[in-house]
C-alpha atoms as a PDB file:
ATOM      1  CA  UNK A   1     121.366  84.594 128.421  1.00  0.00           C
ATOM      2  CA  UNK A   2     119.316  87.826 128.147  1.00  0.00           C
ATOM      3  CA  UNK A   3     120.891  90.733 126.131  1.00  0.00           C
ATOM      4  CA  UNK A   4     118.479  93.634 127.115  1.00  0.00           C
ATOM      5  CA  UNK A   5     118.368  95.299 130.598  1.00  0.00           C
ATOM      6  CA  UNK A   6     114.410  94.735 130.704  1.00  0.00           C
ATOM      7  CA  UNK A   7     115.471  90.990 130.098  1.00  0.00           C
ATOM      8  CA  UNK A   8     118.245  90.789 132.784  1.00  0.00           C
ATOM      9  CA  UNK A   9     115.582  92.858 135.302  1.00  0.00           C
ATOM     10  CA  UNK A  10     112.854  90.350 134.358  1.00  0.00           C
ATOM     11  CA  UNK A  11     115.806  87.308 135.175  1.00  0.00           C
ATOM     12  CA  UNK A  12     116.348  88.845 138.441  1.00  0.00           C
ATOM     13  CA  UNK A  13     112.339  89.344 139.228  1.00  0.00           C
ATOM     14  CA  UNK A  14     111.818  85.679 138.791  1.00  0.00           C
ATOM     15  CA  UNK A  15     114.470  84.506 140.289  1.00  0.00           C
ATOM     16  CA  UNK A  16     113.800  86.711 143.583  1.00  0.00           C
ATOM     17  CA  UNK A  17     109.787  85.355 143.011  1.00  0.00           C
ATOM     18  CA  UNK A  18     110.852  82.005 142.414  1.00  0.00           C
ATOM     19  CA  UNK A  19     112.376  81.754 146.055  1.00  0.00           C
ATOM     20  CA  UNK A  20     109.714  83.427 148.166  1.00  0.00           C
ATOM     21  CA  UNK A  21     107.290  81.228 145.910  1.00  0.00           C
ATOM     22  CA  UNK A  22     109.258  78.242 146.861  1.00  0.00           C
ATOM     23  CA  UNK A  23     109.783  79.657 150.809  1.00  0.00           C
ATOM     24  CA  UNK A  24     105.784  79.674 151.317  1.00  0.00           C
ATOM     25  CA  UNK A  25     104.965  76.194 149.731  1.00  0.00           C
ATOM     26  CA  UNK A  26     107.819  74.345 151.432  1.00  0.00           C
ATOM     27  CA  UNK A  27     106.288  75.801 154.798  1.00  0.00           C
ATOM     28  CA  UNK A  28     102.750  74.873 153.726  1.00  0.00           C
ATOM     29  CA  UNK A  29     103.756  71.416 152.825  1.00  0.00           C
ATOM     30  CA  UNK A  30     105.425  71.312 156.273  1.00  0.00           C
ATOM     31  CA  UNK A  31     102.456  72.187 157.769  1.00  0.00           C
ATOM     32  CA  UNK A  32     100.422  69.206 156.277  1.00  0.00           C
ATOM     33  CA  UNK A  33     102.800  66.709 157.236  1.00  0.00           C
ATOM     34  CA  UNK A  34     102.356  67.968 160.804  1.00  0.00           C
ATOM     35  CA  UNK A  35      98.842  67.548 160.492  1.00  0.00           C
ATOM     36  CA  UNK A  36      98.699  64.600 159.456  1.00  0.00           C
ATOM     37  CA  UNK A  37     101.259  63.352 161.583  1.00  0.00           C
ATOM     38  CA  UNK A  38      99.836  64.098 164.465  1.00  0.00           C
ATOM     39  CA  UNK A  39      96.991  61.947 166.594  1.00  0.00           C
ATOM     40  CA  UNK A  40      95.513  64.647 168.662  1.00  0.00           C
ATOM     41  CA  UNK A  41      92.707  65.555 167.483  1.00  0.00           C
ATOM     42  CA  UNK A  42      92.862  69.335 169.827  1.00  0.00           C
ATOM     43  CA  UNK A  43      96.385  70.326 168.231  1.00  0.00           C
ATOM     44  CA  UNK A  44      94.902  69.607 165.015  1.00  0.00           C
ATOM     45  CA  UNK A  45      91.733  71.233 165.195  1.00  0.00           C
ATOM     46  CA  UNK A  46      93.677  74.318 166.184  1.00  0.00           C
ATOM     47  CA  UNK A  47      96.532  74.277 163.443  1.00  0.00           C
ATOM     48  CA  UNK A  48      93.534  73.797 161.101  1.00  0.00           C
ATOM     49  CA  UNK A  49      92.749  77.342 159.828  1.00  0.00           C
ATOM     50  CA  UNK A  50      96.371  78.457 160.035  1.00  0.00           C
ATOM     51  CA  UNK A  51      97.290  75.432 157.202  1.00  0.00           C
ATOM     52  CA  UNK A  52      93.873  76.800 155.457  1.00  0.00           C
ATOM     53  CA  UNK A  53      94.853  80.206 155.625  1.00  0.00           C
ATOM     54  CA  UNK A  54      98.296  79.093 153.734  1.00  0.00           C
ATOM     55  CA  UNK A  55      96.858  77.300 151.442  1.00  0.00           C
ATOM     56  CA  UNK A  56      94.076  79.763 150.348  1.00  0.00           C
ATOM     57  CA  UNK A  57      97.370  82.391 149.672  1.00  0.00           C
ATOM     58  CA  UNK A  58      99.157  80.191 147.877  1.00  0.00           C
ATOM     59  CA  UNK A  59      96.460  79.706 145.351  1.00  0.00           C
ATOM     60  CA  UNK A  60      95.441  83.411 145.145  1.00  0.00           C
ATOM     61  CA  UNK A  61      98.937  83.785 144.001  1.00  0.00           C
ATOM     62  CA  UNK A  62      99.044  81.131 142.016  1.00  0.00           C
ATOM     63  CA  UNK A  63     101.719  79.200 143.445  1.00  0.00           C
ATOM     64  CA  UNK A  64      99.161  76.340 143.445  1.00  0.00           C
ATOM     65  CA  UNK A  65      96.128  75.912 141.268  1.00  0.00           C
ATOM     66  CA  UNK A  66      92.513  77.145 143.620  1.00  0.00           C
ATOM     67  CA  UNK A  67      91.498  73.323 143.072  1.00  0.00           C
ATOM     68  CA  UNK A  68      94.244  71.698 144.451  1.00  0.00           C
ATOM     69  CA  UNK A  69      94.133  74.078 147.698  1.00  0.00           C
ATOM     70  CA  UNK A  70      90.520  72.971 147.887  1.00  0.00           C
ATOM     71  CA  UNK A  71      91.329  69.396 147.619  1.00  0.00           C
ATOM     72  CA  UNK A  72      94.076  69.567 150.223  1.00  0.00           C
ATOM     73  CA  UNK A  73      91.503  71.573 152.315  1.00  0.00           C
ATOM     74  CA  UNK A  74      89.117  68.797 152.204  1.00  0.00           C
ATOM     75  CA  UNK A  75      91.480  66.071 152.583  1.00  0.00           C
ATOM     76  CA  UNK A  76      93.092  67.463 155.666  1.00  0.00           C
ATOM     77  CA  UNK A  77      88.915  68.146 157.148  1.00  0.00           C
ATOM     78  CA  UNK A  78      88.443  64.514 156.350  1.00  0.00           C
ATOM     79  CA  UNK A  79      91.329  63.420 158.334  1.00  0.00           C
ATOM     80  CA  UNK A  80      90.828  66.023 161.241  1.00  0.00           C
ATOM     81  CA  UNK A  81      86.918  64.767 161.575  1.00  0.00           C
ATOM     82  CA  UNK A  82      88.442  60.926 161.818  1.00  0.00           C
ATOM     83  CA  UNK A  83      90.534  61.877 164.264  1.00  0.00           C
ATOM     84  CA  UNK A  84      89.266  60.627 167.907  1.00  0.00           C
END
C-alpha cells in the first residue's frame, strides 16, 4: 500500500494505463482472429493495414515488444497471400 501522495498518484497512473493498455491489445487480438477467420481473401486484404496500423502502435508504446508486431505482421501477410 503506498504511503506518499507521489506513490498513490503513480498507483492511480498505472492503473488508468493499465486499462487503455489492455483496451487496445484486446481489440488488436480481435482483429487477428477475424483475419484469420475469415476465407475471403478481398475482406482480408482490406482489414490488412488497419490490423498493421494497430499493431505498429501497440509496439511504439510498448504494449508489445517491435518484434513480435513484426512477426504477427508477417504471419498474418503469409496467410493473406495463401488465401485464394
Amino acid at each position: 500500500m503506498a504511503h506518499h501522495p507521489s506513490a498513490e498518484k503513480r498507483n492511480r497512473q498505472n492503473e488508468k494505463r493499465r486499462l487503455h493498455n489492455r483496451y487496445y491489445a484486446r481489440r488488436t487480438r480481435n482483429a487477428i482472429k477475424a483475419i484469420r477467420n475469415t476465407t475471403d481473401k478481398a475482406a482480408a486484404v482490406e482489414m490488412l493495414p488497419k490490423v498493421f496500423a494497430m499493431l505498429d502502435k501497440l509496439a511504439k508504446i510498448n504494449v508489445i515488444h517491435h518484434n513480435k508486431a513484426a512477426n504477427l505482421k508477417s504471419g498474418l501477410s503469409v496467410y493473406v497471400n495463401k488465401l485464394a
